[in-house]
N, C-alpha and C. Protein backbone atom coordinates (compact mmCIF):
# COMPACT_ATOMS: atom_id res chain seq x y z
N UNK A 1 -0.73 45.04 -32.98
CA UNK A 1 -0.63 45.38 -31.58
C UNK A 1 -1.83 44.85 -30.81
N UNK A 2 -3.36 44.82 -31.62
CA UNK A 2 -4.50 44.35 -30.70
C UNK A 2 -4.32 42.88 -30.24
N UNK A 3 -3.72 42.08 -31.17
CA UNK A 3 -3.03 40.44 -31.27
C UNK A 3 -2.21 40.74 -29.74
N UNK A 4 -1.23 41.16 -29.88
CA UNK A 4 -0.28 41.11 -28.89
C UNK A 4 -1.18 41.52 -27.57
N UNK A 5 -2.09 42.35 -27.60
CA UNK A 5 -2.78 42.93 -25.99
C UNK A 5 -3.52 41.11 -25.64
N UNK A 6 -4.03 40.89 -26.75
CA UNK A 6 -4.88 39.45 -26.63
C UNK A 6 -4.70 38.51 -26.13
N UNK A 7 -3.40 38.51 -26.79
CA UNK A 7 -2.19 37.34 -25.98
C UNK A 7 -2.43 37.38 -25.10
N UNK A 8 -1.65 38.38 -24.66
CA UNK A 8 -1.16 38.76 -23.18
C UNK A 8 -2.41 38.66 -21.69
N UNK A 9 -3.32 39.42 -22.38
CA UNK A 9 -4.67 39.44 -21.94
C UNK A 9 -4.89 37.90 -21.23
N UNK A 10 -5.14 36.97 -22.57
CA UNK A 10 -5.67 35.54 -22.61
C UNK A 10 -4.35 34.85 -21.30
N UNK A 11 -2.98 35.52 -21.65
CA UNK A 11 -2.11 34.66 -20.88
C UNK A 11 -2.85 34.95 -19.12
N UNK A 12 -3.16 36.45 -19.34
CA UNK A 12 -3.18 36.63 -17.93
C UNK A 12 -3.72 35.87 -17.29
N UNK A 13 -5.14 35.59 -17.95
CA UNK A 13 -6.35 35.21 -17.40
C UNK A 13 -6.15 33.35 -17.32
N UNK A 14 -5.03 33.02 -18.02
CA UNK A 14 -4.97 31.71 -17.88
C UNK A 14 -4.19 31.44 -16.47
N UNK A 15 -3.27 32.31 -16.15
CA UNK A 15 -2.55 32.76 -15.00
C UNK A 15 -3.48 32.61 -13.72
N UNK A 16 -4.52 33.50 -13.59
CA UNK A 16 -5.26 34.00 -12.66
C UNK A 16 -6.44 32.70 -12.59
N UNK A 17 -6.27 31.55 -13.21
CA UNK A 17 -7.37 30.80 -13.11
C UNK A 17 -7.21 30.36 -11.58
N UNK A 18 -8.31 29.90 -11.02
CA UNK A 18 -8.41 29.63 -9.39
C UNK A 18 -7.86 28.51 -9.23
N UNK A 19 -7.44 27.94 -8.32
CA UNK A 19 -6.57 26.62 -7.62
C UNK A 19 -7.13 25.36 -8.23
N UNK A 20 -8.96 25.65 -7.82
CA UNK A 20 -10.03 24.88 -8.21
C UNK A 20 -9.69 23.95 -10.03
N UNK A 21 -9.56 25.09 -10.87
CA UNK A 21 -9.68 24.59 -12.29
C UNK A 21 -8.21 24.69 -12.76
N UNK A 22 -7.18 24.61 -12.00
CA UNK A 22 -5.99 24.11 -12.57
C UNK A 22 -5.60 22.82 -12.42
N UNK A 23 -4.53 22.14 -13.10
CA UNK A 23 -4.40 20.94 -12.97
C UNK A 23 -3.78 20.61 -11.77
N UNK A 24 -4.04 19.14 -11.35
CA UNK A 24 -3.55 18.61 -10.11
C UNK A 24 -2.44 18.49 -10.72
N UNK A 25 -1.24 18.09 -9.22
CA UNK A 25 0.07 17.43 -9.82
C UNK A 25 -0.20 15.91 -9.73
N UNK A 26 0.62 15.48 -10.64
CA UNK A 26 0.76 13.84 -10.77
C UNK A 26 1.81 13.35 -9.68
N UNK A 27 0.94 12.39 -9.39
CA UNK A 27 1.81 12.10 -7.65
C UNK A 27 1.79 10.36 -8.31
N UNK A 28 2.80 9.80 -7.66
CA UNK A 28 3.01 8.49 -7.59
C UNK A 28 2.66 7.63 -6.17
N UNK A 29 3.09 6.84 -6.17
CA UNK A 29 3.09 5.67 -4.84
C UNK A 29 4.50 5.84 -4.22
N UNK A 30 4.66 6.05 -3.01
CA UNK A 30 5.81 6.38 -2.42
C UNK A 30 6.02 5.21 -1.66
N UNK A 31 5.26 4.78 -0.82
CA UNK A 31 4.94 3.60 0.39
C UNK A 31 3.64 3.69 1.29
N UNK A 32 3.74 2.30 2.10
CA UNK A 32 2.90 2.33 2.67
C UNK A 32 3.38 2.44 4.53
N UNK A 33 2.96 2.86 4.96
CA UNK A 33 3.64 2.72 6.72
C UNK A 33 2.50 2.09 7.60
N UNK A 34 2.99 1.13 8.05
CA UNK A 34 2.38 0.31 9.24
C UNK A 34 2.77 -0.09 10.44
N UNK A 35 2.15 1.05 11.25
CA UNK A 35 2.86 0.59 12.81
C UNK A 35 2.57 -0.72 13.11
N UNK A 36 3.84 -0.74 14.07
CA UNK A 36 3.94 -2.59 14.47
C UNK A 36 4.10 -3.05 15.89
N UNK A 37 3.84 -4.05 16.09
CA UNK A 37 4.14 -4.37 17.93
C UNK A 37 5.44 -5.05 17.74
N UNK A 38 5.90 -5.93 16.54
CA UNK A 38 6.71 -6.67 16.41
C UNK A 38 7.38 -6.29 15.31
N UNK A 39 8.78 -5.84 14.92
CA UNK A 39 9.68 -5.46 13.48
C UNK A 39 9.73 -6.47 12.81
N UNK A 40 10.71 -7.44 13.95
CA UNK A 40 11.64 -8.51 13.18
C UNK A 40 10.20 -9.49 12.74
N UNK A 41 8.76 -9.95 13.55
CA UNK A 41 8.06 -11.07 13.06
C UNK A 41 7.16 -10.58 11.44
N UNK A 42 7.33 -8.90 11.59
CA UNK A 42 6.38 -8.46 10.27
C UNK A 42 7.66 -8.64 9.25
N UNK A 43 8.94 -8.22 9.28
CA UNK A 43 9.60 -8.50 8.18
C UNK A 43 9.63 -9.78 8.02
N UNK A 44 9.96 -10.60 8.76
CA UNK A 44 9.92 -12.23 8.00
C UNK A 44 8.60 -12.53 7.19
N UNK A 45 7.51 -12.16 7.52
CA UNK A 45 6.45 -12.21 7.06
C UNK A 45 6.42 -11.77 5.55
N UNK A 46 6.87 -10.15 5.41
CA UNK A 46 7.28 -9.50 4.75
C UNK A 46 8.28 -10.15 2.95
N UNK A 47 9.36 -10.84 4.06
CA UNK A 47 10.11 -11.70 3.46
C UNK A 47 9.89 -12.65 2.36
N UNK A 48 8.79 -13.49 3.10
CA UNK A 48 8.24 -14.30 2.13
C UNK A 48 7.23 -14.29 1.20
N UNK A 49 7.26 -12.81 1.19
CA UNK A 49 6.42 -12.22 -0.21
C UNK A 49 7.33 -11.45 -0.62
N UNK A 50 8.39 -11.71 -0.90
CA UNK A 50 10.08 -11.28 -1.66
C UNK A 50 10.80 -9.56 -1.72
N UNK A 51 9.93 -9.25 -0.27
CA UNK A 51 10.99 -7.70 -0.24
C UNK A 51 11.21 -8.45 0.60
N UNK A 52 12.82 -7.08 0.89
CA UNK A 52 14.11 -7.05 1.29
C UNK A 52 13.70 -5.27 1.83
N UNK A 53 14.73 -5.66 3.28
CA UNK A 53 15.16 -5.06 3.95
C UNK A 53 16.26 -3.59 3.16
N UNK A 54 15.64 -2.31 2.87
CA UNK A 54 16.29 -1.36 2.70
C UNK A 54 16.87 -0.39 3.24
N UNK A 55 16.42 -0.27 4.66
CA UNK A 55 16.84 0.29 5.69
C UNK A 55 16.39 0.09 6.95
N UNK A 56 17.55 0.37 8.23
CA UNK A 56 17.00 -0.22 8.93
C UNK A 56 17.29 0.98 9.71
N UNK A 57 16.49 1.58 10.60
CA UNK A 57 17.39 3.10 11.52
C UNK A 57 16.13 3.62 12.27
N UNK A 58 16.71 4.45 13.43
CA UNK A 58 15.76 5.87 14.33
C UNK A 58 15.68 6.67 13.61
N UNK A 59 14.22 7.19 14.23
CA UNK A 59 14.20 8.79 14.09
C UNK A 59 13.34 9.48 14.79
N UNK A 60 12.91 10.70 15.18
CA UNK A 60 12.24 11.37 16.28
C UNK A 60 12.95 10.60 17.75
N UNK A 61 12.70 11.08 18.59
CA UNK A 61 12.41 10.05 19.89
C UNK A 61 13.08 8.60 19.98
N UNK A 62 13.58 7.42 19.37
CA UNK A 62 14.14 6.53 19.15
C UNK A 62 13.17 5.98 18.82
N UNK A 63 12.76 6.24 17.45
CA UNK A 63 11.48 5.23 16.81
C UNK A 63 12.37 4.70 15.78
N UNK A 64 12.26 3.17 16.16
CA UNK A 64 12.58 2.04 15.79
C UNK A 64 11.85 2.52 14.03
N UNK A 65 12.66 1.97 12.72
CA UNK A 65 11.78 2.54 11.10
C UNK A 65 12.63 1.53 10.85
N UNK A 66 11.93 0.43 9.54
CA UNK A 66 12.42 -0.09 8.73
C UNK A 66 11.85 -0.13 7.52
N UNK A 67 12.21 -0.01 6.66
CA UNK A 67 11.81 0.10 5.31
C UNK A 67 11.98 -1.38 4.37
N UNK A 68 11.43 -1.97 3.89
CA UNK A 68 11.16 -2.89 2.64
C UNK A 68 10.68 -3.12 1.60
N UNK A 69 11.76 -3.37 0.44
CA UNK A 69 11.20 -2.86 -0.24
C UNK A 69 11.17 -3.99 -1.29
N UNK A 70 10.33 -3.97 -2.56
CA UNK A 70 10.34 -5.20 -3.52
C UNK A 70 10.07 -4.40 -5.09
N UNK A 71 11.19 -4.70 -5.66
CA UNK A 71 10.58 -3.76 -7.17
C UNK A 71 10.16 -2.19 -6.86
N UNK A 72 9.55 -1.68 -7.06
CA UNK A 72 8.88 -0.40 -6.75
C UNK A 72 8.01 0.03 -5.55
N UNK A 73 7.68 -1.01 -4.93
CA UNK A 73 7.40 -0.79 -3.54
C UNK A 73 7.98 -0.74 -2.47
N UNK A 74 7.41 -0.45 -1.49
CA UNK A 74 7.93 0.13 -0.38
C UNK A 74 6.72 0.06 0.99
N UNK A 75 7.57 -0.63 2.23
CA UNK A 75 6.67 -0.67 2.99
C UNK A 75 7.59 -0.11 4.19
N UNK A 76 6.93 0.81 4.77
CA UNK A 76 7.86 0.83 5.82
C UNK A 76 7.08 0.91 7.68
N UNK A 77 7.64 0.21 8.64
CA UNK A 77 7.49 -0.74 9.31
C UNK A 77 7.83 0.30 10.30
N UNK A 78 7.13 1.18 11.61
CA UNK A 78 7.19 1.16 12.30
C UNK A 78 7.00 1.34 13.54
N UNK A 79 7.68 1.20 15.01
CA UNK A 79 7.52 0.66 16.14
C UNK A 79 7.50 1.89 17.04
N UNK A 80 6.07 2.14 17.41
CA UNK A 80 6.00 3.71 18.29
C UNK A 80 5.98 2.87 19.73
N UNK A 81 6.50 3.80 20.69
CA UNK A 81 6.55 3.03 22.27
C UNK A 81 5.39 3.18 22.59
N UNK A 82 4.49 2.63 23.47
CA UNK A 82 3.37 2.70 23.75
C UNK A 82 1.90 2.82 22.80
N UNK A 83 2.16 2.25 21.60
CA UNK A 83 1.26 1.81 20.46
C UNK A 83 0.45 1.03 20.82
N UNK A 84 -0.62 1.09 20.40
CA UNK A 84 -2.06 0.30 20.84
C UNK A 84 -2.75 -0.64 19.74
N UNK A 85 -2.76 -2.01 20.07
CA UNK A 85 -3.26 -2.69 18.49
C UNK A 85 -5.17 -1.98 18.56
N UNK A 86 -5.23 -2.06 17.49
CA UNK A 86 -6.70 -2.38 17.25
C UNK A 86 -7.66 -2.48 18.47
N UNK A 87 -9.09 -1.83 18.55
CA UNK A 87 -9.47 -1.71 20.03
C UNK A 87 -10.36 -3.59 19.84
N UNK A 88 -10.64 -4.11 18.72
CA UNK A 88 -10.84 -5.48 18.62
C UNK A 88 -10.27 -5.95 17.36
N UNK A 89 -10.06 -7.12 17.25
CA UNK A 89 -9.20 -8.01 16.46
C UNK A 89 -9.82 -7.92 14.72
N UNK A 90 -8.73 -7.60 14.20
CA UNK A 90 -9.11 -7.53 12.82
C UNK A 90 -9.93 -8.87 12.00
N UNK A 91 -10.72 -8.87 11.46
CA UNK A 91 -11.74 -9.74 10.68
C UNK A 91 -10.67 -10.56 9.84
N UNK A 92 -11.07 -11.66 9.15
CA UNK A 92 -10.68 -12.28 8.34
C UNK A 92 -11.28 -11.70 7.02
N UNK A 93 -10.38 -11.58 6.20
CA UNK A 93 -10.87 -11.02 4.84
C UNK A 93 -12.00 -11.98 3.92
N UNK A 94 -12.58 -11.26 3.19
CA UNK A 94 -12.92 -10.39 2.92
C UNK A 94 -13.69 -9.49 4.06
N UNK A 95 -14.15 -9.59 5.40
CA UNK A 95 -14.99 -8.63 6.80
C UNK A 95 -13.84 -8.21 7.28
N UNK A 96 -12.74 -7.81 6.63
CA UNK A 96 -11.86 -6.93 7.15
C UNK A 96 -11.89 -5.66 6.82
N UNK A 97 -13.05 -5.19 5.86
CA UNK A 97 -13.03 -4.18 4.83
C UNK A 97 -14.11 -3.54 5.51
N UNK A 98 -15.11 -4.02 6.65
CA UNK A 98 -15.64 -3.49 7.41
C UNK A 98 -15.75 -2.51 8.63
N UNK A 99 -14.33 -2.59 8.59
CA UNK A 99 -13.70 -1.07 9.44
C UNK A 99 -13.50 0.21 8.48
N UNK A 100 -13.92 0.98 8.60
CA UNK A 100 -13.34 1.94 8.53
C UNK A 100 -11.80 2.64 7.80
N UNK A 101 -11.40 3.25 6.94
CA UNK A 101 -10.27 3.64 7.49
C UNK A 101 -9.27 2.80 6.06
N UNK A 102 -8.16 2.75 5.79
CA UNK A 102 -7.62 1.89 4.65
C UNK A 102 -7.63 0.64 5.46
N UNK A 103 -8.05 -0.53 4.62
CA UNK A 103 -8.36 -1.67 4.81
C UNK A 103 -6.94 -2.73 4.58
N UNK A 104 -6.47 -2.50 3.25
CA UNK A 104 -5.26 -3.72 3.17
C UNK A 104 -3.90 -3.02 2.49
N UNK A 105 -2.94 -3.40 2.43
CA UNK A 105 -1.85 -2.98 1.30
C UNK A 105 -2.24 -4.44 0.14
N UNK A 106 -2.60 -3.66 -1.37
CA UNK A 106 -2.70 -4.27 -2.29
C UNK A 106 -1.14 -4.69 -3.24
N UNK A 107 -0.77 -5.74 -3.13
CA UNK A 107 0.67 -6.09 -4.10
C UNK A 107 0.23 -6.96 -5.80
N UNK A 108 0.42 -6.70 -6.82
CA UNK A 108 -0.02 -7.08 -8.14
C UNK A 108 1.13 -8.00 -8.74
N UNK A 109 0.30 -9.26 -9.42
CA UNK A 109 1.30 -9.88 -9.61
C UNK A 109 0.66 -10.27 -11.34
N UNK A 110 1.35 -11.16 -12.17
CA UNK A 110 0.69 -11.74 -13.51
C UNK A 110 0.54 -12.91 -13.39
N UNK A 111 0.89 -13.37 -12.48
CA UNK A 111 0.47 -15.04 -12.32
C UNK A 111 -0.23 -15.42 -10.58
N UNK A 112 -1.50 -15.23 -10.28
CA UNK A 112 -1.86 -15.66 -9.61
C UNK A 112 -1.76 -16.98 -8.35
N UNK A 113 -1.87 -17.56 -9.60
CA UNK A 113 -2.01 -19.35 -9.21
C UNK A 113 -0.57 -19.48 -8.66
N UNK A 114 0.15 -19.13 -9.77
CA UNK A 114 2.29 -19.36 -9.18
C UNK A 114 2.38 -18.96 -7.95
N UNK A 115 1.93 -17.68 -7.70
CA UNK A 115 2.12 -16.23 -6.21
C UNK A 115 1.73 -17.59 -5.70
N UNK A 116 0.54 -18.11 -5.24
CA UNK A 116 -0.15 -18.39 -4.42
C UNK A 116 0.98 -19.63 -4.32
N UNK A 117 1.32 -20.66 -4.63
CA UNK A 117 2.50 -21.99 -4.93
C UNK A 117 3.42 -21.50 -4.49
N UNK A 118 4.00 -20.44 -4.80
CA UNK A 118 5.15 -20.01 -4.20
C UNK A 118 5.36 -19.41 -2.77
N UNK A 119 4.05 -19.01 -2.41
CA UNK A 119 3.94 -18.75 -0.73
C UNK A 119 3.53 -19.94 -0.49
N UNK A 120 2.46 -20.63 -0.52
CA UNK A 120 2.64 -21.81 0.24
C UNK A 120 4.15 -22.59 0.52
N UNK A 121 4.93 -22.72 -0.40
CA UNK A 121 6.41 -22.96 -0.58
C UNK A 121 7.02 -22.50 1.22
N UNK A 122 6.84 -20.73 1.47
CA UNK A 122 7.24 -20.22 2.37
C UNK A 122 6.79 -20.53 3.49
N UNK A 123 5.42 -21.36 3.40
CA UNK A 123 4.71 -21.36 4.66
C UNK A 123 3.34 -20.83 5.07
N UNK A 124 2.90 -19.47 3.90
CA UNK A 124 1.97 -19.47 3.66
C UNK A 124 0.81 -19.78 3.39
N UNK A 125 -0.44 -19.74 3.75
CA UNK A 125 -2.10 -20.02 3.51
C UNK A 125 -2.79 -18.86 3.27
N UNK A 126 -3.29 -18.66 2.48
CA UNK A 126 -4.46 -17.53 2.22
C UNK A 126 -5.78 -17.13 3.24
N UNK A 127 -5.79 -16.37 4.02
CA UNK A 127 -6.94 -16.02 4.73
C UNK A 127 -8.19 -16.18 3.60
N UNK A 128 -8.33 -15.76 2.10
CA UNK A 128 -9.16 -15.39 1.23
C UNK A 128 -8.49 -16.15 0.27
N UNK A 129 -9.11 -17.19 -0.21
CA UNK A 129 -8.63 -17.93 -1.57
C UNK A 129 -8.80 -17.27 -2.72
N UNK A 130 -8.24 -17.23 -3.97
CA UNK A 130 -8.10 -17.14 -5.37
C UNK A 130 -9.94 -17.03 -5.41
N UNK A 131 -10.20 -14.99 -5.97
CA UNK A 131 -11.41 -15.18 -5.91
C UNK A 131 -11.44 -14.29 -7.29
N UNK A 132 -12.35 -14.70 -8.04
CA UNK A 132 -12.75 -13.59 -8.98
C UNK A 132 -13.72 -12.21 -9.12
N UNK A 133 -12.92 -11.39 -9.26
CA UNK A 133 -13.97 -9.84 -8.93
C UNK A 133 -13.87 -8.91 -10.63
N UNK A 134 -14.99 -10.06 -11.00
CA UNK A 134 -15.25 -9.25 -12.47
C UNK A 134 -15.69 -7.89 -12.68
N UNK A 135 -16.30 -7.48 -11.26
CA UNK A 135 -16.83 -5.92 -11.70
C UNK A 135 -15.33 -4.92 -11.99
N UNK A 136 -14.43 -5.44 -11.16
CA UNK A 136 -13.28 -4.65 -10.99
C UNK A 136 -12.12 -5.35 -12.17
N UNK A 137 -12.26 -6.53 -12.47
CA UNK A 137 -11.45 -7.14 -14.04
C UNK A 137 -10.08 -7.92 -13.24
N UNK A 138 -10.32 -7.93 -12.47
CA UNK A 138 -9.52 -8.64 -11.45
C UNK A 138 -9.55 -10.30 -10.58
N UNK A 139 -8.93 -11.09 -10.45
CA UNK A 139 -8.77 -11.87 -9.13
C UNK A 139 -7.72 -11.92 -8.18
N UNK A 140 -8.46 -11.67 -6.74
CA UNK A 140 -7.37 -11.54 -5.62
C UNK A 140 -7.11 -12.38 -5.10
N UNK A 141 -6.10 -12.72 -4.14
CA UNK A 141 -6.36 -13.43 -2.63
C UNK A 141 -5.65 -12.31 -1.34
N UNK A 142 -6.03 -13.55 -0.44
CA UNK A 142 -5.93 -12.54 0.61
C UNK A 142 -4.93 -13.11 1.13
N UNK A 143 -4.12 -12.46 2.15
CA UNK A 143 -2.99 -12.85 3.43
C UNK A 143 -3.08 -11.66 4.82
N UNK A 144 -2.83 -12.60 5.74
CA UNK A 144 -2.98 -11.58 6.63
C UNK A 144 -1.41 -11.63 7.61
N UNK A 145 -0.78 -10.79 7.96
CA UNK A 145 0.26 -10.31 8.15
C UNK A 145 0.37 -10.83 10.09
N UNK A 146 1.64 -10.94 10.38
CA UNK A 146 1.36 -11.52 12.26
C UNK A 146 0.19 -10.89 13.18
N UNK A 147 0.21 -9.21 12.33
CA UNK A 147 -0.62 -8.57 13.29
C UNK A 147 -2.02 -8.46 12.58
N UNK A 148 -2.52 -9.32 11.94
CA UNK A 148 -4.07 -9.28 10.89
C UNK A 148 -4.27 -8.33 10.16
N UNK A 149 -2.98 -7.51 9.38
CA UNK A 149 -3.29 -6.37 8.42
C UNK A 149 -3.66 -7.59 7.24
N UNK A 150 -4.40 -7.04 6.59
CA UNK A 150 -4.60 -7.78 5.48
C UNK A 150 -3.53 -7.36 4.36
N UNK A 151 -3.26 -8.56 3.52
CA UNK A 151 -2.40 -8.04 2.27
C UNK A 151 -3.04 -8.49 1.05
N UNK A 152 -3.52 -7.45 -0.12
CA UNK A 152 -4.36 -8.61 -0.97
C UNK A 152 -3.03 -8.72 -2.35
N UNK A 153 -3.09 -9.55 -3.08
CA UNK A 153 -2.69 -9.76 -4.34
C UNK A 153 -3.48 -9.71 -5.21
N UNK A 154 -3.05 -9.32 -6.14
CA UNK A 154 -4.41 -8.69 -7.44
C UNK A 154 -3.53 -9.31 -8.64
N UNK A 155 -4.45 -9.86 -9.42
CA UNK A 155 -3.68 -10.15 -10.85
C UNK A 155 -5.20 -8.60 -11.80
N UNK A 156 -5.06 -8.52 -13.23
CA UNK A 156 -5.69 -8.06 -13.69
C UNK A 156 -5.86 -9.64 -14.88
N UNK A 157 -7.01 -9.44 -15.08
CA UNK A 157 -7.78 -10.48 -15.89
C UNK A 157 -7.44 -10.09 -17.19
């Protein structure tokens, strides 16, 4: 019977532990949202880094939402009335990371060099060429989107 109070005891107290020392939940990547001045010029953009259009629709107020998506990502795109760009023009990467605030949407690929061949293909140029960032085990490049969001590509080394 002292076993069984023990248990119970031990369960309680595992119960009653504070918010602090319990485990977090495991959260994933859902998307990223980026208001826009322009839908249709960020999806083409969009495009030629190979998402596709998953939805296209209102909501609240007639806010223009589009969603794109590629493999497991998800970006979704949208257009508030009276939206304000940037109070000055976004930097060229890498001094884009000098604001404040999330800096780029990161997309991962296994072949670097190809990504990069295959957007030029689209029309593409790299704001940030094929750079190596050994502290992090990585090389990126950069792209910057109609409205200068940065987009980086990451291979892992």
């Amino acid at each position: 019977m002292k076993g069984l109070f023990a248990a119970l005891g031990l369960a309680s107290a595992v119960v009653a532990l504070p918010a602090s020392a319990q485990a977090a939940p495991e959260l994933g990547h859902w998307m990223v949202a980026i208001s826009v001045a322009d839908l249709d010029k960020e999806t083409e953009f969009f495009k030629k880094l190979g998402f596709t259009v998953e939805l296209d629709t209102t909501f609240g107020p007639g806010i223009p939402v589009r969603w794109l998506t590629s493999g497991n990502e998800r970006i979704e795109l949208l257009k508030i009335a009276n939206s304000q760009p940037p109070a000055t023009p976004r930097a060229k990467p890498p001094a884009h990371a000098a604001v404040q605030g999330i800096s780029q949407v990161t997309l991962s690929t296994t072949d670097l060099e190809a990504t990069r061949a295959a957007l030029a293909a689209q029309g593409l140029t790299p704001a940030l060429d094929i750079t190596e960032v050994a502290p992090l085990g990585v090389k990126v490049m950069y792209y910057q989107d109609p409205e200068g969001n940065a987009v980086e590509i990451a291979q892992k080394l």
